[in-house]
Protein backbone atom coordinates (compact mmCIF):
# COMPACT_ATOMS: atom_id res chain seq x y z
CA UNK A 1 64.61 -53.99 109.17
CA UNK A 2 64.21 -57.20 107.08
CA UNK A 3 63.59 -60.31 108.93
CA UNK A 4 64.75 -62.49 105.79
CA UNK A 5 68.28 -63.66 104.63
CA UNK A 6 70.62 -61.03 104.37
CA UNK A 7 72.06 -60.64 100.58
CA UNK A 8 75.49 -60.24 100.00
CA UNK A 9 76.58 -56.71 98.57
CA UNK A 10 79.53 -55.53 97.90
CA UNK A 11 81.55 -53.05 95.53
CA UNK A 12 81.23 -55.50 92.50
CA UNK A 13 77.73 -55.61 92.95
CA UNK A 14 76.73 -51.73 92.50
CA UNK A 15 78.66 -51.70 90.25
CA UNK A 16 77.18 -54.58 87.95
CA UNK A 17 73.89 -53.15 88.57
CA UNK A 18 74.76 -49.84 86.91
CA UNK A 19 76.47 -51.80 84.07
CA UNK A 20 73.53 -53.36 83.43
CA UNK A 21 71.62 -50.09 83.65
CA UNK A 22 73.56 -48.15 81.56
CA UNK A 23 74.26 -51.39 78.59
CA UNK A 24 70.09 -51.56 78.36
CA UNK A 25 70.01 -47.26 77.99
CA UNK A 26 72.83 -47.87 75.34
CA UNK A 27 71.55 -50.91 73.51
CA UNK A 28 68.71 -48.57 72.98
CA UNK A 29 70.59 -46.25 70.97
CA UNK A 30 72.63 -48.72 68.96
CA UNK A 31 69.66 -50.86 67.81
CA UNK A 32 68.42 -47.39 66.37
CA UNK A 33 71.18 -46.53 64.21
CA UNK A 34 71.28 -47.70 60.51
CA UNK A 35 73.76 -49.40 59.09
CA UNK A 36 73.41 -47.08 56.04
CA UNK A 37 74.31 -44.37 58.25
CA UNK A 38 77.87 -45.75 59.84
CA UNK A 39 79.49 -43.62 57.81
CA UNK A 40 78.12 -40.33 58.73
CA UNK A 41 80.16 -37.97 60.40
CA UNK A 42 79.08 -34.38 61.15
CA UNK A 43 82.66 -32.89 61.00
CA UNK A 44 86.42 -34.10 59.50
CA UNK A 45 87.02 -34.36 63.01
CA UNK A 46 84.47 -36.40 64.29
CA UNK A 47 84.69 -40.40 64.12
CA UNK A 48 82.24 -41.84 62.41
CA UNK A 49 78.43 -42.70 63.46
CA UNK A 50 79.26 -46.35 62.78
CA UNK A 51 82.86 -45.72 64.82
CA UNK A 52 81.84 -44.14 67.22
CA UNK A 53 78.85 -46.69 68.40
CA UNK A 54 81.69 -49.75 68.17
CA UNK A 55 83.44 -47.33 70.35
CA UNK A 56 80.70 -47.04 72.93
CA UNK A 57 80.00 -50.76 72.84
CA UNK A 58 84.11 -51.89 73.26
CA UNK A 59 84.12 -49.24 75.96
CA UNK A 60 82.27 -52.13 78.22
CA UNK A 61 84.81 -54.47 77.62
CA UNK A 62 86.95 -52.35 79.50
CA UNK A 63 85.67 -53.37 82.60
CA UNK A 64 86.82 -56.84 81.41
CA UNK A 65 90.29 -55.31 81.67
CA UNK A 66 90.33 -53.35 84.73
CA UNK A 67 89.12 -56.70 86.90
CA UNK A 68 91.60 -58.75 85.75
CA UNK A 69 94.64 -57.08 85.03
CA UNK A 70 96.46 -54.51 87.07
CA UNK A 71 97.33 -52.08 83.80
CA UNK A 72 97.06 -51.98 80.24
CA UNK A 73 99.48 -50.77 78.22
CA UNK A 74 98.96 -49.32 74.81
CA UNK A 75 102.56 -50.40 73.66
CA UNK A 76 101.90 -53.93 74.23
CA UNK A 77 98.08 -54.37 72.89
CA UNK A 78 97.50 -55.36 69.41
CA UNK A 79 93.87 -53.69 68.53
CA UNK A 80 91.85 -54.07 66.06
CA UNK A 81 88.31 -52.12 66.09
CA UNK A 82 85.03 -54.20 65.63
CA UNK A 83 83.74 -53.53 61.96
CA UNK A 84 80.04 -54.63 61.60
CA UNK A 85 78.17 -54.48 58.31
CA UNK A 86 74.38 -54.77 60.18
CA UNK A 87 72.69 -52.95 63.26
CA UNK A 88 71.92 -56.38 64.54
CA UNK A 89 75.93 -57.63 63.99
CA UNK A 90 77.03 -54.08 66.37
CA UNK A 91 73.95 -54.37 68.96
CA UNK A 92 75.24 -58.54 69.00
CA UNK A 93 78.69 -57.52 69.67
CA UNK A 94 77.43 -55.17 72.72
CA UNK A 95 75.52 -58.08 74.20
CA UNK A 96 78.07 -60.34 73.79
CA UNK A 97 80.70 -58.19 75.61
CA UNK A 98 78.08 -57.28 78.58
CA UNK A 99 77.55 -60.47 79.13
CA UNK A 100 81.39 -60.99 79.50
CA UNK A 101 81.94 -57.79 81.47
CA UNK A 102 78.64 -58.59 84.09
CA UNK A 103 80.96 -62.03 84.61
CA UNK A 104 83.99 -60.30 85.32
CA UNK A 105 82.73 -57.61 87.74
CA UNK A 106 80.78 -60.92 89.81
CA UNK A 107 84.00 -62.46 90.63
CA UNK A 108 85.69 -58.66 92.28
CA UNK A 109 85.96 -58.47 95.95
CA UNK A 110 86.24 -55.10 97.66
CA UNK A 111 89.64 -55.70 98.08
CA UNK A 112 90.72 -55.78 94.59
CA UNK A 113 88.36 -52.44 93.79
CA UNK A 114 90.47 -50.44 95.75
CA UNK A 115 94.16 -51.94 94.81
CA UNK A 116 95.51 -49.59 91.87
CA UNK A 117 95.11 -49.64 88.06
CA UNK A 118 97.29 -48.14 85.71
CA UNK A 119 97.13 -46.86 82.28
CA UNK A 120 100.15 -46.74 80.36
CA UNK A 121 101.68 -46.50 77.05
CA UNK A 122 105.49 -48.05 77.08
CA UNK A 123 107.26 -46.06 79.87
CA UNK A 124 104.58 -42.73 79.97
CA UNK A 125 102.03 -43.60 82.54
CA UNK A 126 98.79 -42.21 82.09
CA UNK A 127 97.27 -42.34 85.30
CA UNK A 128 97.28 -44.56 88.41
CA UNK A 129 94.03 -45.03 90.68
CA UNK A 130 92.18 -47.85 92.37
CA UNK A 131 90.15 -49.99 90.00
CA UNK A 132 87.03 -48.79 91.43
CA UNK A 133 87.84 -45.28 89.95
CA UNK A 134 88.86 -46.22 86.65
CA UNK A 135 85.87 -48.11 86.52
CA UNK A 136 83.78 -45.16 87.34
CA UNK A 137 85.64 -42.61 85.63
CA UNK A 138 87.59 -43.89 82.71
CA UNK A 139 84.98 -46.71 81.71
CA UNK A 140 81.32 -45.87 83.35
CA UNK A 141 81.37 -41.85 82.65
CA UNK A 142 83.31 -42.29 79.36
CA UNK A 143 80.68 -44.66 77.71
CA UNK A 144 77.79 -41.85 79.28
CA UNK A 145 79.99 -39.19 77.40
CA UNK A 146 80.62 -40.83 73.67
CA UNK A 147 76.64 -42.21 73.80
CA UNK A 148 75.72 -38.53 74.79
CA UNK A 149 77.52 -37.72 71.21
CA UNK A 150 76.23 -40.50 69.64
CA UNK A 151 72.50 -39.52 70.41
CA UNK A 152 73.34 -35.89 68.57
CA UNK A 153 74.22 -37.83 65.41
CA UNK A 154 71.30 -39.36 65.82
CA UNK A 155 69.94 -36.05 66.10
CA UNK A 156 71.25 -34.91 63.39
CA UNK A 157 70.05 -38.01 61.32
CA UNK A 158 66.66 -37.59 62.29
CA UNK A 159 67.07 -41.21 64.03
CA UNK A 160 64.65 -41.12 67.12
CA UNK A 161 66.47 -40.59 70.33
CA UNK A 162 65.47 -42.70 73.10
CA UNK A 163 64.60 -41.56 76.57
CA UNK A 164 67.62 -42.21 78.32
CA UNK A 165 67.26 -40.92 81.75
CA UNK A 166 64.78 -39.33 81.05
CA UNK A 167 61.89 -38.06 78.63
CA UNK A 168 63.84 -37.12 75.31
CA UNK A 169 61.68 -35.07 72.30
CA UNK A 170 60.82 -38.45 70.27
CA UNK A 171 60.44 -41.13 73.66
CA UNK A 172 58.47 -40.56 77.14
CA UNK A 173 59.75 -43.00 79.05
């Protein structure tokens, strides 16, 4: 047992940790891709290279909205995607919104993790959960899920993957 002060841990905290964790794994595999190469897509139904890595880096704003609001509703937002022109302008843009999102998870008790969240669009509700679901499920594992696509168009590209959680064919870690 430590004899020295005890820190203060909580919900918020784990979660901020992974956050960071996972925003350095994916800043990895944005400042890789090419801005020649945001318009590759490797089917008509695919999004984009250069889509689908704005996706991954918006997804962390999320967290942003799940701490401080209890819903969002499609009906009501007015969204416009991110459109860089440069690798630097889309890895900025994901450092810019970590930043934000690391600030917003700080300021959660435990309290307000486990008070429910819903998704909506108008009157059709998506889901309702506690916040620190959504945060795990439709923010953390989503962002894990599009940058696991986004490494096979790098693939595909013949962009170097980075070691990610481990050793990949072009990184050791």
């Amino acid at each position: 047992m430590s004899t020295g002060t005890a820190m203060s841990f909580n919900l918020a905290t784990a979660l901020t940790r992974e956050l960071q964790h996972e925003a350095a794994v994916t800043r990895k595999c944005l400042e890789r891709i090419p801005a020649e190469k945001f318009d590759y897509k490797p089917h008509e139904k695919s999004m984009t290279m250069g889509r689908l890595a704005v996706h991954v880096a918006e997804m962390t704003g999320w967290v942003i909205e799940t701490v401080n609001k209890t819903e969002l509703d499609f009906a009501t937002m007015d969204y416009k995607p991110f459109e860089p022109q440069t690798t630097e302008e889309l890895v900025e843009y994901l450092d810019k919104i970590i930043v934000e999102a690391v600030e917003a998870l700080k300021t959660a008790s435990d309290e307000a993790m486990i008070e429910n969240w819903t998704l909506r669009n108008g009157e059709e509700i998506y889901f309702t959960m506690p916040r620190i679901g959504v945060l795990r499920g439709m923010v953390f594992n989503h962002i894990v899920h599009h940058r696991g696509q986004l490494s096979v168009y790098m693939r595909l590209n013949d962009i170097p993957v980075p070691a990610l959680y481990g050793p990949s064919a072009d990184e050791q870690m």
